[in-house]
N, C-alpha and C. Protein backbone atom coordinates (compact mmCIF):
# COMPACT_ATOMS: atom_id res chain seq x y z
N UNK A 1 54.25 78.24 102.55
CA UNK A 1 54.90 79.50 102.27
C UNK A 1 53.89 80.38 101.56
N UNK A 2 53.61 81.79 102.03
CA UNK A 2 52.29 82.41 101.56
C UNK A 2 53.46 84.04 101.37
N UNK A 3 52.80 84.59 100.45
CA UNK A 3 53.76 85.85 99.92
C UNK A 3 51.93 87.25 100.00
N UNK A 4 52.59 88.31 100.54
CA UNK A 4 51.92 89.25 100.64
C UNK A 4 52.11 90.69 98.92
N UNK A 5 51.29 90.58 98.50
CA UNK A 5 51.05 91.27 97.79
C UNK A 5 49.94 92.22 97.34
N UNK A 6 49.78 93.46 97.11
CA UNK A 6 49.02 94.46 96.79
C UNK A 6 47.60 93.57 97.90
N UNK A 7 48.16 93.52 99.08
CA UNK A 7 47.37 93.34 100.13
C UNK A 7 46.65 91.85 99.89
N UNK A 8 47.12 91.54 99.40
CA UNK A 8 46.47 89.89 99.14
C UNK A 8 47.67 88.76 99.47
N UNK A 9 46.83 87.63 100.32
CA UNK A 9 48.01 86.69 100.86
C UNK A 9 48.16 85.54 99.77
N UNK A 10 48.85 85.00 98.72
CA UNK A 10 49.04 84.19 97.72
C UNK A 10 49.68 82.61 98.24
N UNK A 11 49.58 81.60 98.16
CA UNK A 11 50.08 80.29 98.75
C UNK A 11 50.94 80.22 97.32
N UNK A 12 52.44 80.18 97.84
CA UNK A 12 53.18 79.87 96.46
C UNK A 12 53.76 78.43 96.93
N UNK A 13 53.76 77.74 97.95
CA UNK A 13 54.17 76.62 98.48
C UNK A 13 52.95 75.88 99.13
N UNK A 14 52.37 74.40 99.04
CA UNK A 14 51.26 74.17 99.81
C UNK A 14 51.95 73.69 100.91
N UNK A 15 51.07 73.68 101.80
CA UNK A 15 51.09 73.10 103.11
C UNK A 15 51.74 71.74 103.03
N UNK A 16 53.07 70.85 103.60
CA UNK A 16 53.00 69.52 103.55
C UNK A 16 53.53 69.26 104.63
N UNK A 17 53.32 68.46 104.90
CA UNK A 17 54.29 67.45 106.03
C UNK A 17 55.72 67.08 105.56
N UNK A 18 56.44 66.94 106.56
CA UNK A 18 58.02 67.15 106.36
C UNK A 18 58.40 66.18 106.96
N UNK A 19 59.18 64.73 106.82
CA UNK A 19 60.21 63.95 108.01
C UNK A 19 60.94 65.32 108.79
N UNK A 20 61.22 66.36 108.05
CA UNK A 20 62.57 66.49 108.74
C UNK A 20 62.03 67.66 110.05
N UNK A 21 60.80 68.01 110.10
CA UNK A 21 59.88 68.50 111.28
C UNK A 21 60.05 67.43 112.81
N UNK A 22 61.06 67.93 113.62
CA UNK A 22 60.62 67.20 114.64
C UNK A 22 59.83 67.40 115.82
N UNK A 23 58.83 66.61 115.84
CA UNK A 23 57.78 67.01 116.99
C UNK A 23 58.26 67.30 118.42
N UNK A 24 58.29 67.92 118.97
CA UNK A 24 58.27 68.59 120.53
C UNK A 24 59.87 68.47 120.50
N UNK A 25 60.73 68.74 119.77
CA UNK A 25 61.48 69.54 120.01
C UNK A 25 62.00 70.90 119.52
N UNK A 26 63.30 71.09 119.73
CA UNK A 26 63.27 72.40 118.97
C UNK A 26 64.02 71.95 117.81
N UNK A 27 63.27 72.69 116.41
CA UNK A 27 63.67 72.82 115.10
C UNK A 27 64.54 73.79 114.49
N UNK A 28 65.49 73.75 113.78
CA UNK A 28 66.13 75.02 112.85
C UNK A 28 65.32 75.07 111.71
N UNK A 29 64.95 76.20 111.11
CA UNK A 29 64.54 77.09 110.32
C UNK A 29 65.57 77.48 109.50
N UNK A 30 66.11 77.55 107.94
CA UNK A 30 66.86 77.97 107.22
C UNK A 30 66.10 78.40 106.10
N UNK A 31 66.62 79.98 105.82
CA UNK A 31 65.86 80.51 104.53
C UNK A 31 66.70 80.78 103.27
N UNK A 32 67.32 80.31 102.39
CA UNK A 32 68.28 81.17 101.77
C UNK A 32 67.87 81.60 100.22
N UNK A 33 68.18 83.08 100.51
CA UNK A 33 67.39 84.32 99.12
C UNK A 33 68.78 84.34 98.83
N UNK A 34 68.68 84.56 96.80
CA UNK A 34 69.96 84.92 95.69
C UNK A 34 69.06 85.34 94.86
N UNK A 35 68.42 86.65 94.92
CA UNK A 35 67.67 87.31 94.07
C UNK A 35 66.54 87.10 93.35
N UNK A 36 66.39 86.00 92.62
CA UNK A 36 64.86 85.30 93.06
C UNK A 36 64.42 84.43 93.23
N UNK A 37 65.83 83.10 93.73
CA UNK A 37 65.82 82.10 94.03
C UNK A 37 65.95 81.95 95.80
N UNK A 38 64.84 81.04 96.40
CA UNK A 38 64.29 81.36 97.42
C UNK A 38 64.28 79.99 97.82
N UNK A 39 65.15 79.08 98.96
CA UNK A 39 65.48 77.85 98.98
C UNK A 39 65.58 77.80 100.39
N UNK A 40 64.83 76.79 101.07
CA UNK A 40 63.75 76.55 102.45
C UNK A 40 64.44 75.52 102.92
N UNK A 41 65.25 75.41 104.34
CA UNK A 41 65.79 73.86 104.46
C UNK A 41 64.90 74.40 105.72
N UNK A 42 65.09 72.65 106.76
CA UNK A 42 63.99 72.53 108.12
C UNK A 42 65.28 71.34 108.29
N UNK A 43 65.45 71.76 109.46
CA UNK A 43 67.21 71.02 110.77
C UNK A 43 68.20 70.66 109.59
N UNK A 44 68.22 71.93 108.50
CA UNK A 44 69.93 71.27 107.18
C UNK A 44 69.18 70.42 106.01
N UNK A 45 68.01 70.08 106.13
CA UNK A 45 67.45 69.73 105.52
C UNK A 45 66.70 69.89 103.97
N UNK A 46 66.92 70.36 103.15
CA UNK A 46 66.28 70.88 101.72
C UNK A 46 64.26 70.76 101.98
N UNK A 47 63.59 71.46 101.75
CA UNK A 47 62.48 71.46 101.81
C UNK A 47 61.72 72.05 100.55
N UNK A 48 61.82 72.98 100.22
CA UNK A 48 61.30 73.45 99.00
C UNK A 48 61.85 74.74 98.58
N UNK A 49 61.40 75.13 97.20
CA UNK A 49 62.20 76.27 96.37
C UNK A 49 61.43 77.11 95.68
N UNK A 50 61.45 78.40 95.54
CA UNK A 50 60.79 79.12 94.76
C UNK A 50 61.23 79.95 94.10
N UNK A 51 61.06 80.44 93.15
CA UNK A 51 61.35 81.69 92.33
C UNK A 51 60.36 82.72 92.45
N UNK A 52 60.99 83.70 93.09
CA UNK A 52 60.03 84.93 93.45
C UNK A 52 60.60 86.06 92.95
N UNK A 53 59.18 86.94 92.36
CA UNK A 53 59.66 88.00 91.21
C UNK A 53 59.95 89.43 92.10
N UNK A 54 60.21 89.04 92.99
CA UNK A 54 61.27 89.71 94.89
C UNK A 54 62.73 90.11 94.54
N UNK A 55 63.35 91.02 94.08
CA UNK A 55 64.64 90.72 94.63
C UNK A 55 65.18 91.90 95.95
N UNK A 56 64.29 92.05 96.49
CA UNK A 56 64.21 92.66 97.76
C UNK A 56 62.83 93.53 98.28
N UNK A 57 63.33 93.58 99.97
CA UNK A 57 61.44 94.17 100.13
C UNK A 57 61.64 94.02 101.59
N UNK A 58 60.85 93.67 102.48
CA UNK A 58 60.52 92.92 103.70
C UNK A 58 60.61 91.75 104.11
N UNK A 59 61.16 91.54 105.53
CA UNK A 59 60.70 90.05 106.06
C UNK A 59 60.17 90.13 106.96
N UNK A 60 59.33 88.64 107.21
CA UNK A 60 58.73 88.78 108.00
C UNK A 60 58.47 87.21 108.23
N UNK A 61 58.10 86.53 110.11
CA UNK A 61 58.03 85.29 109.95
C UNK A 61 56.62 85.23 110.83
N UNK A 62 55.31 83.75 110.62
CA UNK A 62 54.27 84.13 111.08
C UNK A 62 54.25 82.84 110.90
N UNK A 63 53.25 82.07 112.10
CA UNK A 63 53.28 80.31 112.41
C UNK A 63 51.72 80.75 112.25
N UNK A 64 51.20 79.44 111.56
CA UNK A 64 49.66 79.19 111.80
C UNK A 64 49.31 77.57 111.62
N UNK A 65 48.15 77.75 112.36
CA UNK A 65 47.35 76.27 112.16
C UNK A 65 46.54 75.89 110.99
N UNK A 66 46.46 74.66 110.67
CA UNK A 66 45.75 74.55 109.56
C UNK A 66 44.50 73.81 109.70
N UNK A 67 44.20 73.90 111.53
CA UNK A 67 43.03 72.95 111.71
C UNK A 67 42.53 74.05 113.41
N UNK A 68 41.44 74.16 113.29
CA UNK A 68 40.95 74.68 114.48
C UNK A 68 40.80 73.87 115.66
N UNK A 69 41.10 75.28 116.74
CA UNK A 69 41.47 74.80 117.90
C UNK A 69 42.99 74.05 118.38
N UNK A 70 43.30 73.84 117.47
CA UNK A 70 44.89 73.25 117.82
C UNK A 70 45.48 74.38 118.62
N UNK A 71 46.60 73.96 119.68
CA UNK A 71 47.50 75.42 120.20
C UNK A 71 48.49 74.04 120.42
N UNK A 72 49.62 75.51 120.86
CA UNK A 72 51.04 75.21 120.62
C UNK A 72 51.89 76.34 121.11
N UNK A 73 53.20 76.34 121.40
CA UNK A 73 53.79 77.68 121.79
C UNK A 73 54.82 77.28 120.78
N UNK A 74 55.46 78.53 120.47
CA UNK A 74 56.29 79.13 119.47
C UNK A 74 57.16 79.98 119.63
N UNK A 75 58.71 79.38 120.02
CA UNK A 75 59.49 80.57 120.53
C UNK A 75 60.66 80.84 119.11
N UNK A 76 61.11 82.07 118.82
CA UNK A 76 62.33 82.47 117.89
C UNK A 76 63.21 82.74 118.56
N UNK A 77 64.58 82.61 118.60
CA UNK A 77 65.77 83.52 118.93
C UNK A 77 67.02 82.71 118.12
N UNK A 78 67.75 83.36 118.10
CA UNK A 78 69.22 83.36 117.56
C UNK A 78 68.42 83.61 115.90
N UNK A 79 67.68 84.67 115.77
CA UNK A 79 67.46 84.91 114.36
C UNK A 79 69.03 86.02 113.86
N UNK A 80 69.39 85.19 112.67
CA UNK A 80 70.15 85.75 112.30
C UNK A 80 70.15 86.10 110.64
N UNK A 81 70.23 87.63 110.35
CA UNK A 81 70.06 87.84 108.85
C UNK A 81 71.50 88.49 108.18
N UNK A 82 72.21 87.65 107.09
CA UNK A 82 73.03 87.77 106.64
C UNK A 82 73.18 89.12 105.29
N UNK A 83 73.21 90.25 104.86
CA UNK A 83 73.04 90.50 103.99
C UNK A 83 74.59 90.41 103.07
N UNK A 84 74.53 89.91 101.81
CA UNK A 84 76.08 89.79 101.22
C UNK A 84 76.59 91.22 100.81
């Protein structure tokens, strides 16, 4: 999880490996924001949490590799954003 600020990309989450990542199929993605509590599940799963000094702004979602030359395809749909 990397946060964009005054043009600089910040890692507030490191990179890890997940059980709940399943390889070659398709995964759910869950994000859920309560002002600056910022709580990450992967297929219902709990993954990690942050407190971000955010309580609104932009979204935005972006896949990368962490090793060269790797490829992969990457599809989104049924994105859905709830505002309360």
């Amino acid at each position: 999880m990397n946060q964009y600020k005054n043009a600089e990309w910040s890692e507030t989450i490191k990179y890890t490996k997940s059980p709940a990542i399943l390889p070659v199929e398709v995964n759910q993605l869950g994000v859920l924001a309560n002002k600056s509590n910022v709580v990450f599940f992967i297929n219902d799963q709990f993954v990690g949490e942050i407190k971000s000094e955010y309580t609104d702004g932009l979204l935005g979602i972006a896949v990368s590799f962490n090793e060269a030359g790797l490829h992969n395809t990457f599809e989104f749909d049924n994105l859905i954003i709830k505002i309360p």
